[in-house]
Protein backbone atom coordinates (compact mmCIF):
# COMPACT_ATOMS: atom_id res chain seq x y z
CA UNK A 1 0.00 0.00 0.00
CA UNK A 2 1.18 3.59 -0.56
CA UNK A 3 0.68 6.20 1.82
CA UNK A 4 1.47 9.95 1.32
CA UNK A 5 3.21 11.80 4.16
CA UNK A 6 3.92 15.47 4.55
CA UNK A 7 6.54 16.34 7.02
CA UNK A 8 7.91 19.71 8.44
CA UNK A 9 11.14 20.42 9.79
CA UNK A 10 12.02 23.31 12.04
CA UNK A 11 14.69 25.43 14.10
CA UNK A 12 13.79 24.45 17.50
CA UNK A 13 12.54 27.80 19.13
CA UNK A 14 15.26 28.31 21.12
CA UNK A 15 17.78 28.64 17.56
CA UNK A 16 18.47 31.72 16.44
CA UNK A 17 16.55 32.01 12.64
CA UNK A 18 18.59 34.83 10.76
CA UNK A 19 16.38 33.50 7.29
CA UNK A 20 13.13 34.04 9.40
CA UNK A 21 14.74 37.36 10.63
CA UNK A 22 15.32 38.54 7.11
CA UNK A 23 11.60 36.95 6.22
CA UNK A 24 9.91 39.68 8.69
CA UNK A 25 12.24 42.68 8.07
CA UNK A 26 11.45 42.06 4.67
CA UNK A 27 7.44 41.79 5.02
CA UNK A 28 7.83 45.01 7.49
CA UNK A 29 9.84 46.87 4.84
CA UNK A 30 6.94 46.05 2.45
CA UNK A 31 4.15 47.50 5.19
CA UNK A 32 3.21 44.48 6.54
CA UNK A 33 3.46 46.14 10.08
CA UNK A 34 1.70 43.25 11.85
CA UNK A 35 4.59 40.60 11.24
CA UNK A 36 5.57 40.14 14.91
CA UNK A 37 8.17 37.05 13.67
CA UNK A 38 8.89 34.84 11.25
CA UNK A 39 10.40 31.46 11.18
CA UNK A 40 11.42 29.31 7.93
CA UNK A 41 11.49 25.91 7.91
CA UNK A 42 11.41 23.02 5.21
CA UNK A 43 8.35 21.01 4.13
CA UNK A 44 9.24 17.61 2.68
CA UNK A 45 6.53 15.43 0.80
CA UNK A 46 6.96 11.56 0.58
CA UNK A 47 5.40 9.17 -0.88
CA UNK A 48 6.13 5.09 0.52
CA UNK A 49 5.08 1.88 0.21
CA UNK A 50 4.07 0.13 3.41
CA UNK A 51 1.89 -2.48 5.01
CA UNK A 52 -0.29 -0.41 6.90
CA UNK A 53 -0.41 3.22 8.35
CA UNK A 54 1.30 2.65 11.51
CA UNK A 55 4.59 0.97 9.51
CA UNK A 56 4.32 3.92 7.50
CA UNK A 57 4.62 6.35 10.59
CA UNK A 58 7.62 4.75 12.22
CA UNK A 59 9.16 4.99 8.66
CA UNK A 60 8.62 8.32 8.26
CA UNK A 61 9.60 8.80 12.14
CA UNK A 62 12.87 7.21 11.37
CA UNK A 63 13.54 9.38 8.21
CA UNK A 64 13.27 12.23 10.47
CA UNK A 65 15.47 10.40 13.20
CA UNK A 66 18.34 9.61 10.77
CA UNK A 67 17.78 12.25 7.93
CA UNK A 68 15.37 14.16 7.49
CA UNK A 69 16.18 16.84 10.63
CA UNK A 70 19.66 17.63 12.45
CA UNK A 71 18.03 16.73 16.15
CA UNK A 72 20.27 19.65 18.10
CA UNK A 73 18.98 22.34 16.33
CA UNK A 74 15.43 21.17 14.41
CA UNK A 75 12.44 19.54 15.62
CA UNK A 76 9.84 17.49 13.47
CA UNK A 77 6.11 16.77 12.68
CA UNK A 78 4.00 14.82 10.87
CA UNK A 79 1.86 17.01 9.30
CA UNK A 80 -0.28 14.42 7.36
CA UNK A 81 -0.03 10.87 6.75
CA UNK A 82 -2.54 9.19 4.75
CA UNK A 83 -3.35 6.25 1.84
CA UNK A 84 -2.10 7.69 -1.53
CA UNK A 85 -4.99 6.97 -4.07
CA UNK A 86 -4.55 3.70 -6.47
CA UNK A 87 -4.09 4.64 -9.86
CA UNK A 88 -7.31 3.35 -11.83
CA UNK A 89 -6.68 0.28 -13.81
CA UNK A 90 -6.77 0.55 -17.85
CA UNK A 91 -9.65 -1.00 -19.35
């Protein structure tokens, strides 16, 4: 079975973000006074093949683990995980 999973990877709150800094000054520059902060982070889509949905989550959590984030200065979430639709057969 396939499942879909979207995944997003942050500085943990306590890291200085100097790409989320520039983000805001930016956004305030442009008159978006409101901006109190920004923070960037990186949103990674997969797509796997697993037996069921809980396999697929402790794949995905052990992408994270080993790849996917650096663990002293990011944290992780599983923002969706879910089955991908089956192509339809040709007739």
């Amino acid at each position: 079975m396939t499942f879909r999973a979207e995944v997003v990877v942050q500085l943990k709150p306590v890291v200085n973000d100097p790409q989320g800094i520039v983000v805001r000054e930016s956004l305030l520059r442009l008159g978006f006074d409101g901006v109190r902060s920004a923070r960037v982070g990186k949103h990674i889509a997969l797509e796997i093949d697993a037996a069921d949905e809980a396999s697929a989550r402790e794949s995905v959590q052990r992408m994270c683990e080993q790849l996917l984030r650096n663990p002293v200065i990011e944290d992780y979430r599983v923002e969706s995980l879910s089955a991908a639709a089956e192509p339809a057969s040709a007739l």
